[in-house]
N, C-alpha and C. Protein backbone atom coordinates (compact mmCIF):
# COMPACT_ATOMS: atom_id res chain seq x y z
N UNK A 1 23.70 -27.81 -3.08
CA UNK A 1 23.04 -28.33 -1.89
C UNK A 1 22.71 -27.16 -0.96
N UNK A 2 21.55 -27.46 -0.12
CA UNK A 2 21.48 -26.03 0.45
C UNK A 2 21.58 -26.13 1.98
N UNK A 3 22.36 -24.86 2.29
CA UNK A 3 23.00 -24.91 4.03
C UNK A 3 21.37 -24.78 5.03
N UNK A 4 21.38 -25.73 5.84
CA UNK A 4 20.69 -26.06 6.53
C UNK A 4 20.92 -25.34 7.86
N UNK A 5 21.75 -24.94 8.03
CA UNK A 5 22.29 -24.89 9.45
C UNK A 5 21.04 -23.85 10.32
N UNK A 6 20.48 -22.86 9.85
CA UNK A 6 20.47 -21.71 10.37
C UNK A 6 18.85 -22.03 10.10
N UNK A 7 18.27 -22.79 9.34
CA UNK A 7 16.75 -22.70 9.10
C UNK A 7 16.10 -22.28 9.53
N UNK A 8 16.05 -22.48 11.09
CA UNK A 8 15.13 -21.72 11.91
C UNK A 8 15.36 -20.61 12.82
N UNK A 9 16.32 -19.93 12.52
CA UNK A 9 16.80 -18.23 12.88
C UNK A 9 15.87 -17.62 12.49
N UNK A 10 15.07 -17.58 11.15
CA UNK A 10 14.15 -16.04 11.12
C UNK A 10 12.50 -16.91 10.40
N UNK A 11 11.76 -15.76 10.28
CA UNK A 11 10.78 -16.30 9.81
C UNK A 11 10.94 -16.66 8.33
N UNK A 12 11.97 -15.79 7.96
CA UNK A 12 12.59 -16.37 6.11
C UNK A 12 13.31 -17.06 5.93
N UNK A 13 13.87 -17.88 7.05
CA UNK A 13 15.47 -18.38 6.98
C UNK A 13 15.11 -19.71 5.34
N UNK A 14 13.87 -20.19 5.66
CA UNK A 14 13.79 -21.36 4.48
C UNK A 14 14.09 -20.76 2.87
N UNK A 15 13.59 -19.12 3.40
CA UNK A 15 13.43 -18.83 1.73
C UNK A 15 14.74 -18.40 1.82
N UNK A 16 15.76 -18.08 2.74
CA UNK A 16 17.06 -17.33 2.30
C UNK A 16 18.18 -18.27 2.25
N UNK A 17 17.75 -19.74 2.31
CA UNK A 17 18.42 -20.72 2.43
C UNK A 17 18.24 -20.91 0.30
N UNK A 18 17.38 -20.42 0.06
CA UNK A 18 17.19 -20.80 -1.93
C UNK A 18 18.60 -20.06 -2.38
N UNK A 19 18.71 -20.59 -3.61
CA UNK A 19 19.74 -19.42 -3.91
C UNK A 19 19.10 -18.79 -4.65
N UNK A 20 19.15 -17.39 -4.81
CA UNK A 20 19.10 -16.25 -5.26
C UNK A 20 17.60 -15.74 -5.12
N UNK A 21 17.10 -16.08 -4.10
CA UNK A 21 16.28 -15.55 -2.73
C UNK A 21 17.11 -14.07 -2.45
N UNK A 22 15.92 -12.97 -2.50
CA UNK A 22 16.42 -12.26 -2.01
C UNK A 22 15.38 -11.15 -0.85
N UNK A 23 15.28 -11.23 0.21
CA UNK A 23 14.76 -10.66 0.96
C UNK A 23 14.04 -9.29 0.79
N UNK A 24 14.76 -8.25 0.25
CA UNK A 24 14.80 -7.13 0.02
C UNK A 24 13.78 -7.04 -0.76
N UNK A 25 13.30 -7.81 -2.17
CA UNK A 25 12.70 -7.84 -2.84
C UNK A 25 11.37 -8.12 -2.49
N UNK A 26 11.32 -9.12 -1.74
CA UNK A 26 10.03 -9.42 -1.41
C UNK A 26 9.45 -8.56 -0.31
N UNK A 27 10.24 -7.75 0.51
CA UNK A 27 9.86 -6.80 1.55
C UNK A 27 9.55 -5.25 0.56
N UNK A 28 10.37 -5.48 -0.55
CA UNK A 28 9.99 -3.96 -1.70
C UNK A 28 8.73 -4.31 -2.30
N UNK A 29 7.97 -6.02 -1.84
CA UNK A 29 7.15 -6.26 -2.67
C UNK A 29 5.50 -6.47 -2.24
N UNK A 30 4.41 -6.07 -3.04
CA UNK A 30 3.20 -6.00 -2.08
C UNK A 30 2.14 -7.41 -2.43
N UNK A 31 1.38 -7.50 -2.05
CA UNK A 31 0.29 -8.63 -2.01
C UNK A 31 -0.96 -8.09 -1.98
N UNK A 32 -2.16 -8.40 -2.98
CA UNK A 32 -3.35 -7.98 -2.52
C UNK A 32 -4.38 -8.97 -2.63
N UNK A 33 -5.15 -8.77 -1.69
CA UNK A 33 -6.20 -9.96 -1.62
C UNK A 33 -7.60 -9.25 -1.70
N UNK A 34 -8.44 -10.09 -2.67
CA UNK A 34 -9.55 -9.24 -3.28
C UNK A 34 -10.50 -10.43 -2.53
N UNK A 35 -11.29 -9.99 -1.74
CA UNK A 35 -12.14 -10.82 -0.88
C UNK A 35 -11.71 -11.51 0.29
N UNK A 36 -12.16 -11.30 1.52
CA UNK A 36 -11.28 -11.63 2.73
C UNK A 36 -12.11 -13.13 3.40
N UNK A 37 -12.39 -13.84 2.85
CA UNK A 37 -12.91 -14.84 3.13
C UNK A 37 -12.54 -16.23 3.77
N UNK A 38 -12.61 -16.75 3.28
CA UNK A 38 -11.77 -18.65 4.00
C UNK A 38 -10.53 -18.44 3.52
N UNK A 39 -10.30 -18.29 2.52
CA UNK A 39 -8.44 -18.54 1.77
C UNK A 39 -7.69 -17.55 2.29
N UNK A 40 -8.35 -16.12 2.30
CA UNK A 40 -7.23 -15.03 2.66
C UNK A 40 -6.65 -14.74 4.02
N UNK A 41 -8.16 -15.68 4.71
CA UNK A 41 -7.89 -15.72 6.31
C UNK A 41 -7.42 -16.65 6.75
N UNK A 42 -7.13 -17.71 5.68
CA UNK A 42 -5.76 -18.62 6.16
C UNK A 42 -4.38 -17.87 5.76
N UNK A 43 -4.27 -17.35 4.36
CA UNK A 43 -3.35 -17.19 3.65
C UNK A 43 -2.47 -15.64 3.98
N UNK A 44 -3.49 -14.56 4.25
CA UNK A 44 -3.00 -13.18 4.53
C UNK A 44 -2.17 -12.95 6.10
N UNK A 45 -2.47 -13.78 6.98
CA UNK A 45 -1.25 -13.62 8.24
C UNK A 45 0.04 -14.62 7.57
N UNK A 46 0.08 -15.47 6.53
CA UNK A 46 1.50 -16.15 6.28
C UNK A 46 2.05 -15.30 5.74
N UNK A 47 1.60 -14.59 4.23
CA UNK A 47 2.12 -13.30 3.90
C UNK A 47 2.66 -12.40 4.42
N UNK A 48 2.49 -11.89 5.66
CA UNK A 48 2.85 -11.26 6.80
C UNK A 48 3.85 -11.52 7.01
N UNK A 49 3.34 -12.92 7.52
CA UNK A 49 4.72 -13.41 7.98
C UNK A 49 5.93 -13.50 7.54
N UNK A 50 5.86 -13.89 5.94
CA UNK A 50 7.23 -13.97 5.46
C UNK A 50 7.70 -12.35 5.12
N UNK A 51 7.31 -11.46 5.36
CA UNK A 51 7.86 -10.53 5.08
C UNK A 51 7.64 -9.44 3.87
N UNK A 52 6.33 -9.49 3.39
CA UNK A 52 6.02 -8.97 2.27
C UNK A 52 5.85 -7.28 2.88
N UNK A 53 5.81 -6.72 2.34
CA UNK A 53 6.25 -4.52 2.52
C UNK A 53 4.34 -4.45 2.14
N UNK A 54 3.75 -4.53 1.52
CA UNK A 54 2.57 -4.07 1.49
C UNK A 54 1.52 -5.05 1.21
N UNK A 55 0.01 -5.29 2.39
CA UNK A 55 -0.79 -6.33 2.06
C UNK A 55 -2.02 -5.44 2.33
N UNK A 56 -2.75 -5.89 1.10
CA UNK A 56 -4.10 -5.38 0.91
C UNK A 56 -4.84 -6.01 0.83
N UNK A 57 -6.04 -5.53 1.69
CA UNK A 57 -7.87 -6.94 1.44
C UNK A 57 -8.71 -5.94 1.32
N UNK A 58 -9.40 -6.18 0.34
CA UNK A 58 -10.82 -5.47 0.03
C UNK A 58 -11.80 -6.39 -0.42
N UNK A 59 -12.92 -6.17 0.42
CA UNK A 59 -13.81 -6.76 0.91
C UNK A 59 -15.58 -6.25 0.42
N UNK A 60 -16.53 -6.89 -0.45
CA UNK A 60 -17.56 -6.10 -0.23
C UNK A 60 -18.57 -6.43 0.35
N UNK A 61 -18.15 -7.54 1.50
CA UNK A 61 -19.57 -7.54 2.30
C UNK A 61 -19.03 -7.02 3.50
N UNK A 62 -20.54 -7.00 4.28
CA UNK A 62 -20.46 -5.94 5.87
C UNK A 62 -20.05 -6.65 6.63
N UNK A 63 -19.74 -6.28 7.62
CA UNK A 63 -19.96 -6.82 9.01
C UNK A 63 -21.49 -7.03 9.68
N UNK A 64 -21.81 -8.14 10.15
CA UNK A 64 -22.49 -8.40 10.82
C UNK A 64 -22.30 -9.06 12.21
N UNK A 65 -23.07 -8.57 13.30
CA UNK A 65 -22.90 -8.89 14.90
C UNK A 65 -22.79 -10.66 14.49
N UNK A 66 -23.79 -11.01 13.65
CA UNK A 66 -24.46 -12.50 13.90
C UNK A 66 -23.16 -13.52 13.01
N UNK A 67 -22.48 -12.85 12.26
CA UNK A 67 -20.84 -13.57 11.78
C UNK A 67 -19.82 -13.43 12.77
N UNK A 68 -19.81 -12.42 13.98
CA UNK A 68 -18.75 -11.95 14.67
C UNK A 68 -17.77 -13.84 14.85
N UNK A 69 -18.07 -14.70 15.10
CA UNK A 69 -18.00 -15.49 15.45
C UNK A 69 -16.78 -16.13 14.24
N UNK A 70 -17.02 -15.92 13.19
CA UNK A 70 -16.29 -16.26 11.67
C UNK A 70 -15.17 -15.47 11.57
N UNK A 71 -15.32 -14.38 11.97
CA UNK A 71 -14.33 -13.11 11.97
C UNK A 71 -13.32 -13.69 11.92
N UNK A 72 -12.06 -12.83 11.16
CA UNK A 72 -10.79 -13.10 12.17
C UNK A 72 -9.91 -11.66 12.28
N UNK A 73 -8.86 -11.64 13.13
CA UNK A 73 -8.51 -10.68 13.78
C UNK A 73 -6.65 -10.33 13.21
C-alpha cells in the first residue's frame, strides 16, 4: 500500500511515493523533444517539473512576429 502522508511536499512526492522510484535517476536522466509545437508546449514545462537533468527541443520552423501570439515562454 502506498504512504500517502507526504504527497504534496515536493513536486515528485507522487512519484517517490512508487516503490522503487528513484529520483536520482530521473534527474541523471534527459528528455528530448523533436518539434516544439501543441504537445511539447503542453508536455515540456511538466518534464521540468518533475525533475528530469536534461530537456531538449529542436525545432525547424522560424519565428514569426504574426505567431508571437501562439508562442510560449
Amino acid at each position: 500500500m502506498l504512504d500517502t502522508s507526504a504527497l504534496e511536499a515536493s513536486p515528485t512526492s507522487r512519484q517517490e511515493a512508487v516503490p522503487g522510484f528513484d529520483q536520482e535517476v530521473v534527474s541523471r536522466s534527459g528528455v528530448y523533444f523533436v518539434g516544439a509545437g501543441g504537445l511539447t508546449g503542453e508536455q515540456a514545462p511538466g518534464v521540468v517539473r518533475k525533475g528530469y537533468g536534461r530537456v531538449g527541443v529542436t525545432d525547424m520552423d522560424f519565428f514569426e512576429p504574426t505567431n508571437y501570439p501562439r508562442q510560449f515562454c
